[in-house]
Protein backbone atom coordinates (compact mmCIF):
# COMPACT_ATOMS: atom_id res chain seq x y z
CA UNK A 1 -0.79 -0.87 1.76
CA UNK A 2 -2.27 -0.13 -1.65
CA UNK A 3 -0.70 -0.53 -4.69
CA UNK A 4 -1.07 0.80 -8.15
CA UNK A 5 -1.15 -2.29 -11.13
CA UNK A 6 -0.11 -0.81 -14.60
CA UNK A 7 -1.18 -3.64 -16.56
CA UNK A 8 -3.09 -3.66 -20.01
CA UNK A 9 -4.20 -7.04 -20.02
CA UNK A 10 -7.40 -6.51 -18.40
CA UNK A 11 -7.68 -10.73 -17.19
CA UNK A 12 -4.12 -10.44 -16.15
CA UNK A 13 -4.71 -7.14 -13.90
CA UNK A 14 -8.24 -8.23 -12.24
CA UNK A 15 -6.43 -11.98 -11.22
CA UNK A 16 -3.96 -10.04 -9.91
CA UNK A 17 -5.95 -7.84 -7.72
CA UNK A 18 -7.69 -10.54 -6.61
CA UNK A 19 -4.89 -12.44 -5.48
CA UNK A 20 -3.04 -9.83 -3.64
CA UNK A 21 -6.94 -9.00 -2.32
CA UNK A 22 -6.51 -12.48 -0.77
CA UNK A 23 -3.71 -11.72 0.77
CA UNK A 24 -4.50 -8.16 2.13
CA UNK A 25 -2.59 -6.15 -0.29
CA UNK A 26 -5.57 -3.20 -1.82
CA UNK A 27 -4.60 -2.21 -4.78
CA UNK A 28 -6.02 -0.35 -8.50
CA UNK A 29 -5.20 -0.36 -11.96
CA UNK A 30 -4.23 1.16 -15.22
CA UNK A 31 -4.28 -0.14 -18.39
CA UNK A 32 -2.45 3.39 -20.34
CA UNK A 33 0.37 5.26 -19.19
CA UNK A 34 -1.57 8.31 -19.34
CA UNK A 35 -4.26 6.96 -17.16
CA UNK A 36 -1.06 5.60 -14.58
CA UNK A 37 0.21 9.29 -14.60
CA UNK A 38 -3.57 10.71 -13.85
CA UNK A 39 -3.83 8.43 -11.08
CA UNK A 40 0.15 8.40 -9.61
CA UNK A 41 -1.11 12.36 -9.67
CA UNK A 42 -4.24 11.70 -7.95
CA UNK A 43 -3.79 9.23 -5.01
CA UNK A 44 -0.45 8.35 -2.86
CA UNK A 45 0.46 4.50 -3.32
CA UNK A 46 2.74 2.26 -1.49
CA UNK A 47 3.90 0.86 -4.48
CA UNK A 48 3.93 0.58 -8.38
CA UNK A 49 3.33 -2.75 -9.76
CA UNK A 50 5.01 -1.97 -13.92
CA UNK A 51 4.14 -3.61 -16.98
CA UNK A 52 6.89 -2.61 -19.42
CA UNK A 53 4.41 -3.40 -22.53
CA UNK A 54 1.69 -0.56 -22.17
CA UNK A 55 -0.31 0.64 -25.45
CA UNK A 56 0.30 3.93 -25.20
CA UNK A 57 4.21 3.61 -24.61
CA UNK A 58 6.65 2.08 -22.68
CA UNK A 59 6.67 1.33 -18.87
CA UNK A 60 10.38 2.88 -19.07
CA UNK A 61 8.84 5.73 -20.01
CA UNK A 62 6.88 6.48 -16.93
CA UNK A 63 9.61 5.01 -14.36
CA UNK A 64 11.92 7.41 -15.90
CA UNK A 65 9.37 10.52 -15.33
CA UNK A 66 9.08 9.12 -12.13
CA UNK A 67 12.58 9.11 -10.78
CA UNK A 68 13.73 12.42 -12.68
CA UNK A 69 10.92 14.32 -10.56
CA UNK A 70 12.75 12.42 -7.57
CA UNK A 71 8.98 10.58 -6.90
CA UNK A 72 10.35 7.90 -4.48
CA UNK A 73 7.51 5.49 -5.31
CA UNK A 74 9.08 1.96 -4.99
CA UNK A 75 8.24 0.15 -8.44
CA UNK A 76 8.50 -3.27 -9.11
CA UNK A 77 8.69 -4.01 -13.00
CA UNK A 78 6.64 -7.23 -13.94
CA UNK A 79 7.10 -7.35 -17.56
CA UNK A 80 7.62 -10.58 -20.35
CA UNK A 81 10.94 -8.86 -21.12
CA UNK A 82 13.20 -11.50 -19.10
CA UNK A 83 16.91 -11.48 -20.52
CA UNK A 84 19.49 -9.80 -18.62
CA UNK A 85 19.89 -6.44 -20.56
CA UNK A 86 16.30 -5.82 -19.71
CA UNK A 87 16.90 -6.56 -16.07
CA UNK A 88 19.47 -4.35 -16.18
CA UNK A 89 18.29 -1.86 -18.13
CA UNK A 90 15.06 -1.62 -15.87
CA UNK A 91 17.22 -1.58 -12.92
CA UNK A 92 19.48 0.88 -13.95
CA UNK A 93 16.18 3.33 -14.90
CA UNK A 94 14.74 3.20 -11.87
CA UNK A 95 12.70 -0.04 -11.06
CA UNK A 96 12.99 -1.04 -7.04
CA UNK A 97 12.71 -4.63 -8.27
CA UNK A 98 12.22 -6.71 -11.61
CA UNK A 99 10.35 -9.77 -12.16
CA UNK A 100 9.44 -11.61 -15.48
CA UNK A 101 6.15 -13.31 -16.07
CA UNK A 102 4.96 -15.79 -15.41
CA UNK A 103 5.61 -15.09 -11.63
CA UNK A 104 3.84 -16.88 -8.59
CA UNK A 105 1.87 -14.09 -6.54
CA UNK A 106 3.34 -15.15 -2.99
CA UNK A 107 7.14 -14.53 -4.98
CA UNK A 108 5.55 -10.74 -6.21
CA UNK A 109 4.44 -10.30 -2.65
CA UNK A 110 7.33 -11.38 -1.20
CA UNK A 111 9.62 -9.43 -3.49
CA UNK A 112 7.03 -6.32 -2.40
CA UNK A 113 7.66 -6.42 1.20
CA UNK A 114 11.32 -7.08 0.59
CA UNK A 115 11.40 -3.54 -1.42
CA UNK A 116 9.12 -1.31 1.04
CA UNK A 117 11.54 -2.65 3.87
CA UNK A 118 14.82 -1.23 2.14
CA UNK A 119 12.82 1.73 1.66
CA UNK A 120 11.47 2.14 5.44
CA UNK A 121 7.84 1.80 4.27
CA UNK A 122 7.77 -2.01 6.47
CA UNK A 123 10.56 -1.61 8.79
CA UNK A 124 10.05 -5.13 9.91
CA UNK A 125 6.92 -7.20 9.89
CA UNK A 126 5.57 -6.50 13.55
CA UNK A 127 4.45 -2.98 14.33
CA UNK A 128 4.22 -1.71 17.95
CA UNK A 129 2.81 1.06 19.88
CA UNK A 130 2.14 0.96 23.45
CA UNK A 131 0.69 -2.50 24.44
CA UNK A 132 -0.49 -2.34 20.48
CA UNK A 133 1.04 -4.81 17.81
CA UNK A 134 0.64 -5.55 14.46
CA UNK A 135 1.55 -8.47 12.65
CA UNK A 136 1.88 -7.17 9.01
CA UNK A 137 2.36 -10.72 7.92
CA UNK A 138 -0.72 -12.04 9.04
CA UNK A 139 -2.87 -9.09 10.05
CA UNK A 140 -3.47 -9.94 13.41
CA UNK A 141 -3.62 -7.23 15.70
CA UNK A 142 -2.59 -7.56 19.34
CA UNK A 143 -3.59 -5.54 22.70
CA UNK A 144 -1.04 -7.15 24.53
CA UNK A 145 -1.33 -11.00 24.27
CA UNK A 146 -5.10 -10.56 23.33
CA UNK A 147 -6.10 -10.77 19.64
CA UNK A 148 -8.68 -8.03 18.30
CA UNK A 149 -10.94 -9.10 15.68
CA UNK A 150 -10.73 -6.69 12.66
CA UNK A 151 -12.57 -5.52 9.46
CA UNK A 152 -9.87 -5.59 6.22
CA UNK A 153 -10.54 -1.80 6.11
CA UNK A 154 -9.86 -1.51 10.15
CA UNK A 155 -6.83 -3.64 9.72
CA UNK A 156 -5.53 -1.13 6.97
CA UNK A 157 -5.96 1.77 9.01
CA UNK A 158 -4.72 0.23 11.87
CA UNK A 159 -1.69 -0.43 9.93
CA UNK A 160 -1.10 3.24 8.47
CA UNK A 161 -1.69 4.96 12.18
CA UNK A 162 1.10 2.21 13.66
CA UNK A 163 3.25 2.89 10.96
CA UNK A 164 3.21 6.96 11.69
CA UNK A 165 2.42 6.56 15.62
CA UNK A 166 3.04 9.84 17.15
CA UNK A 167 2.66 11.84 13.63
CA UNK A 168 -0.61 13.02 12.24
CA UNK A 169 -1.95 10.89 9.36
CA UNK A 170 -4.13 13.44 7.09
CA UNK A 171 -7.55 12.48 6.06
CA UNK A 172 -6.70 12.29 2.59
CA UNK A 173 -3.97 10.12 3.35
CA UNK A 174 -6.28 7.64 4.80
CA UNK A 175 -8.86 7.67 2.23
CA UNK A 176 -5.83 7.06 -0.35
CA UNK A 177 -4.81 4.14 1.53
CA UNK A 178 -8.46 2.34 2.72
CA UNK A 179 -10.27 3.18 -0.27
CA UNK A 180 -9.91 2.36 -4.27
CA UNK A 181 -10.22 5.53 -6.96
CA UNK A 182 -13.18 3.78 -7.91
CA UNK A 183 -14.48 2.71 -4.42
CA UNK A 184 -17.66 5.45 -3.76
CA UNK A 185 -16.44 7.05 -0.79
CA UNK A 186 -18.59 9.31 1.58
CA UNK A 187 -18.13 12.07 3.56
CA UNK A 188 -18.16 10.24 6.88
CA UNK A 189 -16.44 7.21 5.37
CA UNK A 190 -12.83 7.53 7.32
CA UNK A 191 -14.81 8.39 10.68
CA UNK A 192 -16.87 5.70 10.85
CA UNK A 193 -13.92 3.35 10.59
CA UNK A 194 -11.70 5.42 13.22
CA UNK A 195 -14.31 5.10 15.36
CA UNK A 196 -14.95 1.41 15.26
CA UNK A 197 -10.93 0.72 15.41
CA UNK A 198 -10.86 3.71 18.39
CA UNK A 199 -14.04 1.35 19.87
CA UNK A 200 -12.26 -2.07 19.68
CA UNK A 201 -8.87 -0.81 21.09
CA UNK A 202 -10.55 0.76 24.18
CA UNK A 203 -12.28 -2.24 24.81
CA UNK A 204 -9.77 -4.29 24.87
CA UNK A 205 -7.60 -2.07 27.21
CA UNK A 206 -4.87 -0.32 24.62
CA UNK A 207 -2.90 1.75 26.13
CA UNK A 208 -2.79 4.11 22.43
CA UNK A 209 -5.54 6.28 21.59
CA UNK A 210 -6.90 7.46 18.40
CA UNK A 211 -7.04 11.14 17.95
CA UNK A 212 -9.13 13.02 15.73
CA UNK A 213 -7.23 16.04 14.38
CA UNK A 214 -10.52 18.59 13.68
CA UNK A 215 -10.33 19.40 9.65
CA UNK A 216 -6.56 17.35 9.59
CA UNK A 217 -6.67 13.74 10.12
CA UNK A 218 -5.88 11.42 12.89
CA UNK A 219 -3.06 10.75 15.31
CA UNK A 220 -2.24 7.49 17.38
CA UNK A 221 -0.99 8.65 20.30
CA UNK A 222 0.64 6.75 23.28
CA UNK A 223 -0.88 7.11 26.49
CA UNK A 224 1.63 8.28 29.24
C-alpha cells in the first residue's frame, strides 16, 4: 500500500511518513495542490491522505476534481477544521473519511484500512492463494503453517500479487506501489525483487508461482 500525504507542514508530513513507515504503510508527499495533481497524474496510490489547508488552495478543491473525473481514490481528510459543518461538508464533497488533528497514527491507520475495505482494496486482513497467506496486519507471510522471512519491499509486492492473484499486475503498477517518486529506481529494480520473493516461495514449497509476463508485468498464478 502506498499512500499519497498532501500536507504543507513539512515537520508534520516527514513524522508522518515515518510513522506509517513503522508500520509498513509507503507513502509520498505534497506540500501544493498543484504538485498533488502532478503526482495523483503520475503514480497510482492506494490512498490520499488530505490536508484541507494547502497554500496554493483548498484541499476541497482537489477532492472535488477528483470525484467529478469519477477518480475512485479513497481520501481521508486530516485537516484542523473539526466542527461538524466541516465534517460534513468534507463528507458530502467527496472525502472516504475525515479526521481532525491532532490524531494518533494507529487511529489514521486504522481509519485507512477501515476505508480500503469498504472499497475492496483490503477485503479482509488475511490474503490467500494456494498454500500462500498474508497477514496484512502484521506482514507475516505464510507457506502453509511456515513463516517466510521477508524484505519490506518483498512484503509489498507480495501483497499487490495476492491481492490480484490470477490477474496480471503491470510493471508500472509495481514500481508505483514498491517504490517512492523520489526513490531512484533502475531498470532491473522490480526483477530483482520478483525474483528473490519467486526464490523464497519455492523454497519453502508454495504451491503459487510467480510469472513473468515478457514486456507486461507479473502474474501469481496457482499451481493446479
Amino acid at each position: 500500500m502506498r499512500l499519497l500525504i498532501v500536507e504543507d507542514d513539512p515537520a508534520l508530513a516527514a513524522a508522518l511518513g515515518e510513522a506509517l513507515a513503522r508500520r509498513g504503510v509507503a507513502s509520498d508527499r505534497a506540500g501544493r495542490l498543484d504538485d498533488a495533481e502532478q503526482m495523483l497524474a503520475a503514480a497510482q496510490y492506494s490512498a490520499v491522505l488530505l490536508d484541507l489547508g494547502l497554500p496554493d488552495g483548498d484541499g476541497m478543491a482537489l477532492l472535488r476534481a477528483l470525484r467529478a473525473e469519477r477518480n475512485p481514490v479513497p481520501v481521508l481528510a486530516i485537516t484542523a477544521r473539526g466542527g461538524v459543518g466541516d465534517r460534513i461538508a468534507g463528507l458530502d464533497a467527496g472525502a472516504d473519511d475525515y479526521l481532525a488533528k491532532p490524531f494518533d497514527v494507529d487511529e489514521l491507520v486504522a481509519r485507512l484500512r477501515a476505508v480500503l475495505r469498504r472499497k475492496g482494496d483490503l477485503a479482509g486482513a488475511r490474503l490467500e492463494a494456494g498454500n500462500v497467506s498474508l497477514d496484512t496486519a502484521s506482514g507475516d507471510l505464510f507457506v502453509a503453517s511456515a513463516h517466510v522471512l521477508l524484505s519490506a519491499r518483498e512484503r509489498q509486492l507480495a501483497e499487490l500479487l495476492l491481492r490480484r492473484a490470477g490477474q496480471v499486475v503491470s510493471k508500472q503498477l509495481a514500481e508505483d506501489q514498491l517504490f517512492g517518486l523520489a526513490d531512484p529506481v533502475g531498470s532491473n529494480a522490480v526483477e530483482v525483487y520478483a525474483h528473490r520473493l519467486r526464490r523464497k516461495l519455492a523454497a519453502a514449497g508454495a504451491t503459487t508461482r510467480i510469472e513473468t509476463i515478457r514486456g507486461v508485468g507479473y502474474l501469481l498464478r496457482v499451481a493446479v
